[in-house]
Protein backbone atom coordinates (compact mmCIF):
# COMPACT_ATOMS: atom_id res chain seq x y z
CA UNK A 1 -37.17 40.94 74.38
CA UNK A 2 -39.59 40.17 71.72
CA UNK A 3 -38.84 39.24 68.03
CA UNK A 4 -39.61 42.62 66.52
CA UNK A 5 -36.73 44.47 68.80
CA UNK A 6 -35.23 41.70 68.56
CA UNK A 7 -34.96 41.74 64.76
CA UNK A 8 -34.50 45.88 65.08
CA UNK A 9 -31.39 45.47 66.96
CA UNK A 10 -29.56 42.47 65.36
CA UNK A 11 -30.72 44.56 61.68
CA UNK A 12 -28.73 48.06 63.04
CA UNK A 13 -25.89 45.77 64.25
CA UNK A 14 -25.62 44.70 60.71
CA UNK A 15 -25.71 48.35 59.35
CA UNK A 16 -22.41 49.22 61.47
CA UNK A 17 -20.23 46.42 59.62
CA UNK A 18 -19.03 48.56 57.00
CA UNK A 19 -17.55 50.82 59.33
CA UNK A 20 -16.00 47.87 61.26
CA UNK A 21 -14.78 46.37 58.20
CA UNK A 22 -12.32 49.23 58.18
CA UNK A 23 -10.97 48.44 61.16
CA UNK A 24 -7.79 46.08 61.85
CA UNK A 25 -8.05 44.39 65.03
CA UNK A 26 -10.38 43.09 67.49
CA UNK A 27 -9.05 45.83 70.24
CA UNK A 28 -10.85 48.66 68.64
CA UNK A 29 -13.36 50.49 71.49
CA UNK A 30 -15.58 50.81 68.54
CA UNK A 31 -15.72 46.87 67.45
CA UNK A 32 -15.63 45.95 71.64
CA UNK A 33 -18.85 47.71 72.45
CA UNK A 34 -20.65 46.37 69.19
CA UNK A 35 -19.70 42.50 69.26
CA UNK A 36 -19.99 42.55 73.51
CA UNK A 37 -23.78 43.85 72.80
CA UNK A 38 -24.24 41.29 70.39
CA UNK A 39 -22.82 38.36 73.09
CA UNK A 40 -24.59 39.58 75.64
CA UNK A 41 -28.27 39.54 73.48
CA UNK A 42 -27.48 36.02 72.44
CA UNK A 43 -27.01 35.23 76.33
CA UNK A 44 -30.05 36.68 77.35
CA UNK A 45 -32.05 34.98 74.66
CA UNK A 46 -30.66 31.15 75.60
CA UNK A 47 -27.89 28.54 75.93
CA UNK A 48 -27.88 27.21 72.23
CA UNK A 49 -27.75 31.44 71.05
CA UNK A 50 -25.20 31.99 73.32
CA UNK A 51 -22.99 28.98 72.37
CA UNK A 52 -23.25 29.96 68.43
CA UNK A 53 -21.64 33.69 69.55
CA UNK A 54 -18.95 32.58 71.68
CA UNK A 55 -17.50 30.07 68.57
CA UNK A 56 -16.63 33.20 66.54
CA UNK A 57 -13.07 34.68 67.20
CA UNK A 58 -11.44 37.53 66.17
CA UNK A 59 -7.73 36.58 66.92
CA UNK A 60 -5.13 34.29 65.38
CA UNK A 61 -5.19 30.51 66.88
CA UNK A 62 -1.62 30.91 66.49
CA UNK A 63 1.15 33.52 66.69
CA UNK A 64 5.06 34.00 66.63
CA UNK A 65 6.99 35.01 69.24
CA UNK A 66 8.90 37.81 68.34
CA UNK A 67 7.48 38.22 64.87
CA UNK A 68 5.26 40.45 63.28
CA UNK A 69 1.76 39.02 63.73
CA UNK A 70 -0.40 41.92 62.54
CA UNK A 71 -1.32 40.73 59.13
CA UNK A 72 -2.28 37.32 60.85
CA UNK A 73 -4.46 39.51 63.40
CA UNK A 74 -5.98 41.13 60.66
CA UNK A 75 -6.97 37.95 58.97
CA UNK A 76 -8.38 36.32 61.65
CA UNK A 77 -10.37 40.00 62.38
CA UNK A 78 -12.22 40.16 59.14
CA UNK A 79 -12.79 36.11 59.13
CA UNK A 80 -14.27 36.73 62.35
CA UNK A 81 -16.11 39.55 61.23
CA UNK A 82 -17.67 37.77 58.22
CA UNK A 83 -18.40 34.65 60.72
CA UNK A 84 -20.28 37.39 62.98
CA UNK A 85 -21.89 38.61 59.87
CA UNK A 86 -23.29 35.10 58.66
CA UNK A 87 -24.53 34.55 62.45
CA UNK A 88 -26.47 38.02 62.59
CA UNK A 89 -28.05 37.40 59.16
CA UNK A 90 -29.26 33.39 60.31
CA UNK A 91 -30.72 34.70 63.69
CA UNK A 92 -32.54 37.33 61.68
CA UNK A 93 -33.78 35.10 59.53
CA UNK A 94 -34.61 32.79 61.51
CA UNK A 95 -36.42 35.50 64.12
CA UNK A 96 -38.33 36.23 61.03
CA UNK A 97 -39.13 32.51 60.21
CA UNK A 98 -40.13 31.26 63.91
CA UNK A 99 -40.18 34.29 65.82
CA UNK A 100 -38.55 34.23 69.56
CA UNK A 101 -41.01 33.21 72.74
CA UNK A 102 -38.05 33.53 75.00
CA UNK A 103 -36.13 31.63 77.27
CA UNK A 104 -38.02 29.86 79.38
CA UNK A 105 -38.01 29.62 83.35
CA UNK A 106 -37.05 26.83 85.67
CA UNK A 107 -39.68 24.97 87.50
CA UNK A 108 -40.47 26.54 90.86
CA UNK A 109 -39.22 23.59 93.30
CA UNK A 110 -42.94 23.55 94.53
CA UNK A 111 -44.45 22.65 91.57
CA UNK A 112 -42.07 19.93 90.54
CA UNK A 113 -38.97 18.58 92.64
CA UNK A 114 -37.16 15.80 92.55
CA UNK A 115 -37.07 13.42 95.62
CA UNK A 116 -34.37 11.48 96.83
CA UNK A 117 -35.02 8.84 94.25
CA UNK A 118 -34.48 11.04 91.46
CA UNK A 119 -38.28 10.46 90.87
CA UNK A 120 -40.59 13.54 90.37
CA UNK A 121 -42.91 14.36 92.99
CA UNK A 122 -45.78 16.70 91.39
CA UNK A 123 -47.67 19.63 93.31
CA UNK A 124 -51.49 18.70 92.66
CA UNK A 125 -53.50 21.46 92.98
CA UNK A 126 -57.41 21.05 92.10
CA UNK A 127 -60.37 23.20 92.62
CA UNK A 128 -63.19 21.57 93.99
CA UNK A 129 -65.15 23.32 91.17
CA UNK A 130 -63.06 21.64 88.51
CA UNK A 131 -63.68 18.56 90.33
CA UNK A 132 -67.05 18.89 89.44
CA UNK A 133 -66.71 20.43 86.03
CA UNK A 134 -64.73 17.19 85.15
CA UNK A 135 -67.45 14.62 86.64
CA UNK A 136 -70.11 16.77 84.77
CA UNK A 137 -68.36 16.52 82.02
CA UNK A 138 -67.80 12.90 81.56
CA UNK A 139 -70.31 10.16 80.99
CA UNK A 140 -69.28 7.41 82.77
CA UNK A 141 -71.77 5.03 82.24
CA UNK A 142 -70.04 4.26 79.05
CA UNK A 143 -66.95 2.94 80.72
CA UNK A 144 -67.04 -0.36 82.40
CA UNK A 145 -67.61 -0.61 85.82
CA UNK A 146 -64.21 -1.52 87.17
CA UNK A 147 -63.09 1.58 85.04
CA UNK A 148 -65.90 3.52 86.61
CA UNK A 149 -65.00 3.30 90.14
CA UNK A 150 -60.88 4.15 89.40
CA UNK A 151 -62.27 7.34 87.98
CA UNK A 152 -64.65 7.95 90.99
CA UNK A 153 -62.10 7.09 93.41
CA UNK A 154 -59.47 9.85 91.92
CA UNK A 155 -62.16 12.03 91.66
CA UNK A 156 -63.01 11.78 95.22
CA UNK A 157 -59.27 11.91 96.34
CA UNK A 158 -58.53 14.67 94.12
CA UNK A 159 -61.99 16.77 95.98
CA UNK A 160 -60.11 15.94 99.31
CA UNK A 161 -58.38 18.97 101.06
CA UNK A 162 -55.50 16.58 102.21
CA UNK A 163 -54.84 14.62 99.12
CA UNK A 164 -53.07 11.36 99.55
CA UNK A 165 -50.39 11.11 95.99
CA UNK A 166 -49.93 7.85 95.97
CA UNK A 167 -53.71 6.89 95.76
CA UNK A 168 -53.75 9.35 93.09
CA UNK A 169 -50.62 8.13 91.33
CA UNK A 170 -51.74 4.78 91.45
CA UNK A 171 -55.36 5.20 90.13
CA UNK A 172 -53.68 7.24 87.61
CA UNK A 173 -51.62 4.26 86.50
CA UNK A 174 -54.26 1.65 86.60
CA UNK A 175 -56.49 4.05 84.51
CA UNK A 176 -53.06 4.70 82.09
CA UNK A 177 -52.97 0.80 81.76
CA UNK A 178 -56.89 -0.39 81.83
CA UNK A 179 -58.91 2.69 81.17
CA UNK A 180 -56.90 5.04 78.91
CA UNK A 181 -59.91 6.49 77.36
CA UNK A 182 -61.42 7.56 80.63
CA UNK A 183 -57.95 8.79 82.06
CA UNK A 184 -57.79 10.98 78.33
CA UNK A 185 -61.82 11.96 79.22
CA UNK A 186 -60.73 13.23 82.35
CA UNK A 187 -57.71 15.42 80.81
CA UNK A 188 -59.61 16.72 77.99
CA UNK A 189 -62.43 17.53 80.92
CA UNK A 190 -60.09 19.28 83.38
CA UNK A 191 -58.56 21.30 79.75
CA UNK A 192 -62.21 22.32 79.29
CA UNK A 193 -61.42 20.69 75.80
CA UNK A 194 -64.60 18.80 75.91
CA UNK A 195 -67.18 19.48 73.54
């Protein structure tokens, strides 16, 4: 799905209303296939779509036993209708506005899972060519040298075959805490966002 057939179908969905509109009750073959087309769009495109489809109703909150209840079925029909109505003209318009990049995927467990702990335990994988693309890259004689030898020792751990995480982690905190600016160098390098 994409937000041009996206905007297509929601647009031809409006275009049968009239006929539904003539309709009494939310039973109709004709008004099932249209609004279950409609649900099932807003499932596939996410939670939060999904949850604004499933408020509208289409059937009294409230009936008599043993009365007649088909003008109250008929009121809640076209209240539902017009509720469906407002819903299909906001996610156009808001298709139109922001577009739709899709739902996105879960994580694949291997590239983040959560350990016992409930702490995250990342998946680092590093070439050893952007290893050296991101040593090229930065000057490190401008950092001083206590900052200079965190950076070459996760460098050289991170060039490793076998790479131990918790050197990495912790360089990677010491660097967060004293040498910020080199840990952002060595993003910005691995990004290839360095001029």
């Amino acid at each position: 799905m994409n937000t041009d057939t996206l905007i297509d179908f929601f647009s031809n969905k409006l275009e049968k209303v009239p006929e539904l509109e003539r309709l009494v009750t939310y039973k109709d073959p004709e008004f099932t296939a249209w609004w279950n087309t409609i649900k099932a769009t807003c499932e596939r495109m996410g939670q939060s779509y999904k949850d604004r489809a499933l408020k509208i109703h289409f059937y009294p909150g409230m009936t008599i036993m043993g009365a007649d209840n088909s003008a109250a079925y008929a009121n809640a029909y076209r209240r539902g209708l017009k509720d469906s109505v407002a819903l299909i003209q906001s996610l156009i318009e808001e298709l139109q506005t922001w577009g739709f990049e899709g739902v996105q995927p879960s994580p694949k467990p291997e590239q983040k899972t959560a350990n016992n702990d409930g702490k995250f335990v990342l998946n680092l994988t590093v070439s050893q060519q952007q290893i050296q693309e991101i040593t090229q890259n930065i000057n490190l004689t401008q950092y001083d040298p206590e900052v200079q030898l965190k950076v070459e020792e996760l460098l050289a751990e991170l060039k490793k075959p076998t790479k131990n995480k918790s050197k990495i982690i912790d360089s990677v905190k010491w660097l967060a805490d004293k040498g910020s600016d080199a840990l952002i160098a060595i993003l910005l390098a691995s990004a290839n966002l360095t001029t």
